[in-house]
N, C-alpha and C. Protein backbone atom coordinates (compact mmCIF):
# COMPACT_ATOMS: atom_id res chain seq x y z
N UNK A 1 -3.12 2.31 -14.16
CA UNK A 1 -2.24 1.21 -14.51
C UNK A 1 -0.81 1.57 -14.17
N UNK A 2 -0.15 0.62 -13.16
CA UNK A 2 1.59 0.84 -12.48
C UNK A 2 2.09 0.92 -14.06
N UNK A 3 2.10 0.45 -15.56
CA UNK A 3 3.07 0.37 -16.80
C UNK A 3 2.80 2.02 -17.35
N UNK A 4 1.85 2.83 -16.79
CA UNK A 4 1.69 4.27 -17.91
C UNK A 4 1.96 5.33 -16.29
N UNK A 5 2.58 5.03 -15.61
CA UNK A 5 3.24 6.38 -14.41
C UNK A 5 3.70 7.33 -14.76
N UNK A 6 4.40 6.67 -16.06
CA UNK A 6 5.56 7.20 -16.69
C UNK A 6 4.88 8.50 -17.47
N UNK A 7 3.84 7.79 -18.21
CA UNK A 7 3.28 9.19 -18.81
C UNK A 7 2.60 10.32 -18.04
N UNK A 8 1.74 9.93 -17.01
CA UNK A 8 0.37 10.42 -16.16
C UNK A 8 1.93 11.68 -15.37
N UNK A 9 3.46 10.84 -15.04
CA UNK A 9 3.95 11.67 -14.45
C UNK A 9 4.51 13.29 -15.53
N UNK A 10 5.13 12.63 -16.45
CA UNK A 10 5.34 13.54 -17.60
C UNK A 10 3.76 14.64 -18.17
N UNK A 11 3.09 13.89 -17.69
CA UNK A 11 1.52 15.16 -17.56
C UNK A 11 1.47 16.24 -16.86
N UNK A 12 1.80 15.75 -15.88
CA UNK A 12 1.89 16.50 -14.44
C UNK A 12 2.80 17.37 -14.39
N UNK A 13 3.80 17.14 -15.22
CA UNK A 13 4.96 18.16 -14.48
C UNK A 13 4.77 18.88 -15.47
N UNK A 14 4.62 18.52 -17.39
CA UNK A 14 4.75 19.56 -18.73
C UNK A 14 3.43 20.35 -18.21
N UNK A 15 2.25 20.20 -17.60
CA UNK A 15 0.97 20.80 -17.47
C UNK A 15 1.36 21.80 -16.62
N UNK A 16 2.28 21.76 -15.52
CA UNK A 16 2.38 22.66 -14.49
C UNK A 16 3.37 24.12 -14.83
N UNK A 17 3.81 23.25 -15.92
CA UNK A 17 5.04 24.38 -16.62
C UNK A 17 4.35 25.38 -17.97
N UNK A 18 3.12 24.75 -18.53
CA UNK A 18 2.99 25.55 -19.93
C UNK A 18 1.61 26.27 -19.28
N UNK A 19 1.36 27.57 -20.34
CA UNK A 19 0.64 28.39 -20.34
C UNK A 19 -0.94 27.99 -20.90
N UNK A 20 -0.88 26.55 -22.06
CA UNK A 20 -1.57 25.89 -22.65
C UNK A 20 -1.70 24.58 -22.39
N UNK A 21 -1.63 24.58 -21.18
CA UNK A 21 -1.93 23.09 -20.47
C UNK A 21 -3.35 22.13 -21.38
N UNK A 22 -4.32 22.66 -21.45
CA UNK A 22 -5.36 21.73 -22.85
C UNK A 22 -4.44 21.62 -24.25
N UNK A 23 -3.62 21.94 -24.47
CA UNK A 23 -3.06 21.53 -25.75
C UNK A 23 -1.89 20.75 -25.44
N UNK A 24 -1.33 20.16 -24.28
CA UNK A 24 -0.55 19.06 -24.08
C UNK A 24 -1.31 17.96 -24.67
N UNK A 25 -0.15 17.15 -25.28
CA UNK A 25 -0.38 15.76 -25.88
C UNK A 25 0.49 14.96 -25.55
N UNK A 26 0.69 13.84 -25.06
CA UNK A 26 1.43 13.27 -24.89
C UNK A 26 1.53 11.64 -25.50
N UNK A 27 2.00 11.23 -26.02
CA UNK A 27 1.65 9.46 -26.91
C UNK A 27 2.78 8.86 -26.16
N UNK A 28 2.43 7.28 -25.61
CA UNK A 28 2.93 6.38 -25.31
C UNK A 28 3.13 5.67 -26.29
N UNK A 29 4.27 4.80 -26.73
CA UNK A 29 4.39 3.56 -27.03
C UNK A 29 5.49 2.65 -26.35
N UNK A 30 5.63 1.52 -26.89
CA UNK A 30 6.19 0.46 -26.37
C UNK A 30 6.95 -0.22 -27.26
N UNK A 31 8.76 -0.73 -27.70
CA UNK A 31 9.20 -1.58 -28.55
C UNK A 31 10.15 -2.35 -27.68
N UNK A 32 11.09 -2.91 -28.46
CA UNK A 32 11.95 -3.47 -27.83
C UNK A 32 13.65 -2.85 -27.04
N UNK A 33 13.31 -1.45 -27.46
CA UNK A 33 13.89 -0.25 -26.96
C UNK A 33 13.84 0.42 -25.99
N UNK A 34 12.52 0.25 -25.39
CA UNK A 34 11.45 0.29 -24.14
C UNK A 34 10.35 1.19 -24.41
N UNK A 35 10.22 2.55 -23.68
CA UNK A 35 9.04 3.25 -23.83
C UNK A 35 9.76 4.44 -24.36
N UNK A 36 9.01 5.08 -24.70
CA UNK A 36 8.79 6.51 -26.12
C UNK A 36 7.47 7.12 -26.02
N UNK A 37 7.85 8.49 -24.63
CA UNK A 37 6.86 8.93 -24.76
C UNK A 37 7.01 10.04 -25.70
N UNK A 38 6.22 10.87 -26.41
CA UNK A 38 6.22 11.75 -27.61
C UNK A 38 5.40 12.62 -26.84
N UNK A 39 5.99 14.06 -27.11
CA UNK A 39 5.31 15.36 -26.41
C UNK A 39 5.28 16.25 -27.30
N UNK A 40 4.00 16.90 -27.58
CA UNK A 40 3.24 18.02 -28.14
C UNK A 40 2.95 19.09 -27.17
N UNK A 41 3.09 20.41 -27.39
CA UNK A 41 2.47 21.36 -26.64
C UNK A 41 2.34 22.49 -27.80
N UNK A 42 1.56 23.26 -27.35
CA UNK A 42 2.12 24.64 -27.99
C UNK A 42 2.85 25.23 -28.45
N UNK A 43 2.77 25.99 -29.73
CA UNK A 43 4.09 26.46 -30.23
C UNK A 43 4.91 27.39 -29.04
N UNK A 44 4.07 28.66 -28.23
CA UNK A 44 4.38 29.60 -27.44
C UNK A 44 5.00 29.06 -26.30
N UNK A 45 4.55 27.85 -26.30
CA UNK A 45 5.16 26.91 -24.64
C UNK A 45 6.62 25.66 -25.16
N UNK A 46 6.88 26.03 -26.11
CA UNK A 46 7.83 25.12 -26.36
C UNK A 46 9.57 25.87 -25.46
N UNK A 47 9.46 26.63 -25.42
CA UNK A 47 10.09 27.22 -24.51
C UNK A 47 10.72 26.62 -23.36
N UNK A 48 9.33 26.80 -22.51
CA UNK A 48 9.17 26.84 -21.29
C UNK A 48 9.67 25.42 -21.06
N UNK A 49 9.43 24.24 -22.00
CA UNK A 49 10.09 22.99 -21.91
C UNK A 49 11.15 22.74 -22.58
N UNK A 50 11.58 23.07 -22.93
CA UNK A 50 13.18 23.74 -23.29
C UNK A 50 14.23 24.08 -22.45
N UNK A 51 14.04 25.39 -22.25
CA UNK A 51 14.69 25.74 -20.95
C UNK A 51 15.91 26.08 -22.02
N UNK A 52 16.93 27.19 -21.23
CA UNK A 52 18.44 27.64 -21.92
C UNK A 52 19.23 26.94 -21.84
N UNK A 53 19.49 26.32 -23.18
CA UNK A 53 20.20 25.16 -23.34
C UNK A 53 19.75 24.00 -23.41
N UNK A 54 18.74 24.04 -23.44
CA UNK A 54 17.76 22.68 -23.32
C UNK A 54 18.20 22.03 -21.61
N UNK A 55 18.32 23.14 -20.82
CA UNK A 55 18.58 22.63 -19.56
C UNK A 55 16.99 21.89 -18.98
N UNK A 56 16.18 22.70 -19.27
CA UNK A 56 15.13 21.81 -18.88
C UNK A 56 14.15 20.46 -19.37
N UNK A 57 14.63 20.16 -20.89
CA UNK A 57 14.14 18.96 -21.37
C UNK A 57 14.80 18.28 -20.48
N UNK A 58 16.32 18.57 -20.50
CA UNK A 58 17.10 17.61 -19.94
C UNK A 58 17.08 16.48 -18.69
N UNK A 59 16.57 18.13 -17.48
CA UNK A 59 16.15 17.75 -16.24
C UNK A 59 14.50 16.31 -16.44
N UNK A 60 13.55 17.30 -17.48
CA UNK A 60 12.48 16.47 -17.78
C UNK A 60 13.16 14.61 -18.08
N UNK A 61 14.18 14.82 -19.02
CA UNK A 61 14.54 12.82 -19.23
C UNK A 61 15.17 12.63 -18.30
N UNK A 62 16.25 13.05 -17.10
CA UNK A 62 16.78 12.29 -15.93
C UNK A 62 16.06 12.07 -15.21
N UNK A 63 14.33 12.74 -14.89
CA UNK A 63 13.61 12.04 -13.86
C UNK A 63 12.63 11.20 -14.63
N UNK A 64 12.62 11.09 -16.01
CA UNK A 64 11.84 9.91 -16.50
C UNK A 64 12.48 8.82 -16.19
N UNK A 65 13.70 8.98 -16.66
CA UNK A 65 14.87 7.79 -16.00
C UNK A 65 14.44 7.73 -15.56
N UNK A 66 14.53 8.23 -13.95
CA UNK A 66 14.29 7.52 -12.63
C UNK A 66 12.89 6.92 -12.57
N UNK A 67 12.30 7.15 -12.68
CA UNK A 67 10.37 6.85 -13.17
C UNK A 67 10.56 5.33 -13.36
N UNK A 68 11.46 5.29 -14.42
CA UNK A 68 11.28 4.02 -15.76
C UNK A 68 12.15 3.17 -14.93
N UNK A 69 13.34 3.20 -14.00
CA UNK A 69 13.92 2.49 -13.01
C UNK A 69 13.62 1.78 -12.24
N UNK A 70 12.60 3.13 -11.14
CA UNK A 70 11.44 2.58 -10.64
C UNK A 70 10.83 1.43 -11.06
N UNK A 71 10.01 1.29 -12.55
CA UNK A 71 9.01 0.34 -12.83
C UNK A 71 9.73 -0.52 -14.07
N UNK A 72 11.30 -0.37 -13.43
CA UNK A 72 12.16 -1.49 -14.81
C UNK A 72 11.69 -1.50 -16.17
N UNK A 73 12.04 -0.21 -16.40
CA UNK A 73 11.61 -0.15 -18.21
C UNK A 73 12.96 1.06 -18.32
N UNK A 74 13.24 1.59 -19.85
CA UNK A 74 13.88 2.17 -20.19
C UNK A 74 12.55 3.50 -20.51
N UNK A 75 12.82 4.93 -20.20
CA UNK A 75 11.79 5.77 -21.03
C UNK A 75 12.63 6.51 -21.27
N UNK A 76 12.33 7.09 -22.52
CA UNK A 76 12.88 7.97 -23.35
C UNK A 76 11.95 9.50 -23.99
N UNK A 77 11.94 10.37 -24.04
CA UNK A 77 11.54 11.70 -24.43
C UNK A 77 11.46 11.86 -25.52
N UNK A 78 10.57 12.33 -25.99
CA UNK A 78 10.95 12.92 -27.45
C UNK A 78 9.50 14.24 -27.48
N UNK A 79 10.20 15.33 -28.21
CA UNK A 79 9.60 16.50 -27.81
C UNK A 79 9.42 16.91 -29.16
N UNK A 80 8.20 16.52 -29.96
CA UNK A 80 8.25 17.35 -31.21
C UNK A 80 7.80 18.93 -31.52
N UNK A 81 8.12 19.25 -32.41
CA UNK A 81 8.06 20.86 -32.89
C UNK A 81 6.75 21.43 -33.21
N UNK A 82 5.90 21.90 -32.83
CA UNK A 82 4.49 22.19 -32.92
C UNK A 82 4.67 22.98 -34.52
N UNK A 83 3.71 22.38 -35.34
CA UNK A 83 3.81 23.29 -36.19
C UNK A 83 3.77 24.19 -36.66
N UNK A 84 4.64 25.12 -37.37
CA UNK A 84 4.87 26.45 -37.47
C UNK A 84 5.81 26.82 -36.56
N UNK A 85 6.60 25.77 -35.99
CA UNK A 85 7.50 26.52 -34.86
C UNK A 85 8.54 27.35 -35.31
N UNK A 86 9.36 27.76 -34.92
CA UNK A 86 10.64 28.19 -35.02
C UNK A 86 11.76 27.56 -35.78
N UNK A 87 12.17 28.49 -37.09
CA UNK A 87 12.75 27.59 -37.67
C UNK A 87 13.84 27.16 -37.31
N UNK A 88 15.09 25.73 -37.19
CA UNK A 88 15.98 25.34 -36.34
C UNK A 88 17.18 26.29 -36.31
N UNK A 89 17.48 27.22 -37.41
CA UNK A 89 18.60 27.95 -37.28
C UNK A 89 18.70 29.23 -36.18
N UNK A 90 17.29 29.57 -36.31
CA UNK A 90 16.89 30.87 -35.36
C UNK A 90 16.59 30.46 -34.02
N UNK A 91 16.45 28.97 -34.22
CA UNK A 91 16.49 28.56 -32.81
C UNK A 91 17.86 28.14 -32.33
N UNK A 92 18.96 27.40 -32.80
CA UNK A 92 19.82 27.37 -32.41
C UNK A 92 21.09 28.42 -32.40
N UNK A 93 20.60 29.56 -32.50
CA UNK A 93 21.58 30.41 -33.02
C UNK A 93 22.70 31.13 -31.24
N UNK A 94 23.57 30.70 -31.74
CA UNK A 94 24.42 30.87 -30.07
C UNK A 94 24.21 32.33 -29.75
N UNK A 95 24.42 32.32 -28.63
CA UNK A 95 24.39 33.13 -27.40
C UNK A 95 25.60 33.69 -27.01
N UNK A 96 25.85 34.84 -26.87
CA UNK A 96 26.70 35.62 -26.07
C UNK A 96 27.38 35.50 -24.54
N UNK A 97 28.45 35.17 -24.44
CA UNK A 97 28.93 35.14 -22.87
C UNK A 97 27.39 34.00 -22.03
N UNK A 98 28.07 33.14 -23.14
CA UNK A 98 27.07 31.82 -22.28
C UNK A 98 28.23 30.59 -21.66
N UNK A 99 28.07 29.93 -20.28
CA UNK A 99 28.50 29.08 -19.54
C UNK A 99 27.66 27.64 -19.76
N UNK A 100 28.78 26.86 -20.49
CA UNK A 100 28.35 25.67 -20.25
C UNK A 100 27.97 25.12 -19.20
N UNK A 101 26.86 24.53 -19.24
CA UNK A 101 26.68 23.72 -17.78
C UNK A 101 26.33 22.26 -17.27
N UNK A 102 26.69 22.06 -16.66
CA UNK A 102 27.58 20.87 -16.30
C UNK A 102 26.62 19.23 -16.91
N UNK A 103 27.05 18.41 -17.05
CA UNK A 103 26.63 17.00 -17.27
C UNK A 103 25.46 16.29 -16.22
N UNK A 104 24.88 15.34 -16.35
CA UNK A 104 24.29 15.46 -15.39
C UNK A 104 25.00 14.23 -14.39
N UNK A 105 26.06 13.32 -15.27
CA UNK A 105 27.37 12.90 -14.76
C UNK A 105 27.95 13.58 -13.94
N UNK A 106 28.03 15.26 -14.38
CA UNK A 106 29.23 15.71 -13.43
C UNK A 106 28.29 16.00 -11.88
N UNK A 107 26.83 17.16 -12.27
CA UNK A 107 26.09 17.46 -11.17
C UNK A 107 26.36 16.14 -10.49
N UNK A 108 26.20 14.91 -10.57
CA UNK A 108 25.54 13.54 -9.77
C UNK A 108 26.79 13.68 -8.98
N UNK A 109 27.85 13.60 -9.83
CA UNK A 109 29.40 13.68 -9.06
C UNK A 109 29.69 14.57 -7.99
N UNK A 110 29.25 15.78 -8.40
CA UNK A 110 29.52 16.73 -7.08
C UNK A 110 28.45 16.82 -5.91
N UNK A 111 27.23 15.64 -5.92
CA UNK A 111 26.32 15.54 -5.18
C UNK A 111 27.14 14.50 -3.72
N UNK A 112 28.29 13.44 -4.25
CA UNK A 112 28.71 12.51 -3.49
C UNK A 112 28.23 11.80 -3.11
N UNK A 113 27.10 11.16 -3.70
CA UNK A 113 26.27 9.81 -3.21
C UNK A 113 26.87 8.73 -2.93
């Protein structure tokens, strides 16, 4: 079905990245907000879709964007916490001689399209 790309694509790419590819979950829904896909993986692979800084969820919602553009819908991410994960303080706890990095405003900007 051309209305679920959006998810089958978000399969494809979280499956290729985690170590526990059978324990991906992924839930579709639909409001007047647009689409909301909801992602489960592994506690050990929550990581890996993460990324430092959450650089890689990030990358994960600018090409759902584009996905949801494609097929004129809005999609949106949402990545919940496998249970037993990491509690949020030990997860957010800053980093040493770390570089912000850039918007995905600014990357697009220095691309010159």
């Amino acid at each position: 079905m051309a209305t679920e790309q959006d998810a089958k694509f978000l399969e494809f790419v979280i499956k290729a990245l985690v170590d526990s590819p059978d324990k991906v979950k992924i839930t579709r829904s639909v409001d007047e907000m647009g689409v909301l896909l909801t992602l489960i993986v592994d506690g050990p692979d929550m990581g890996k879709i993460i990324g430092r800084s959450g650089n890689t969820a990030k990358a994960i919602r600018t090409l759902l964007r584009v996905v949801g553009m494609k097929n004129n819908s809005r999609v949106n991410l949402k990545i919940n916490e496998p249970e037993g994960g990491m509690p949020r303080e030990a997860a957010s706890a800053p980093r040493e001689h770390h570089q912000p990095s850039k918007t995905v405003d600014e990357a697009m900007a220095d691309l010159k399209l």
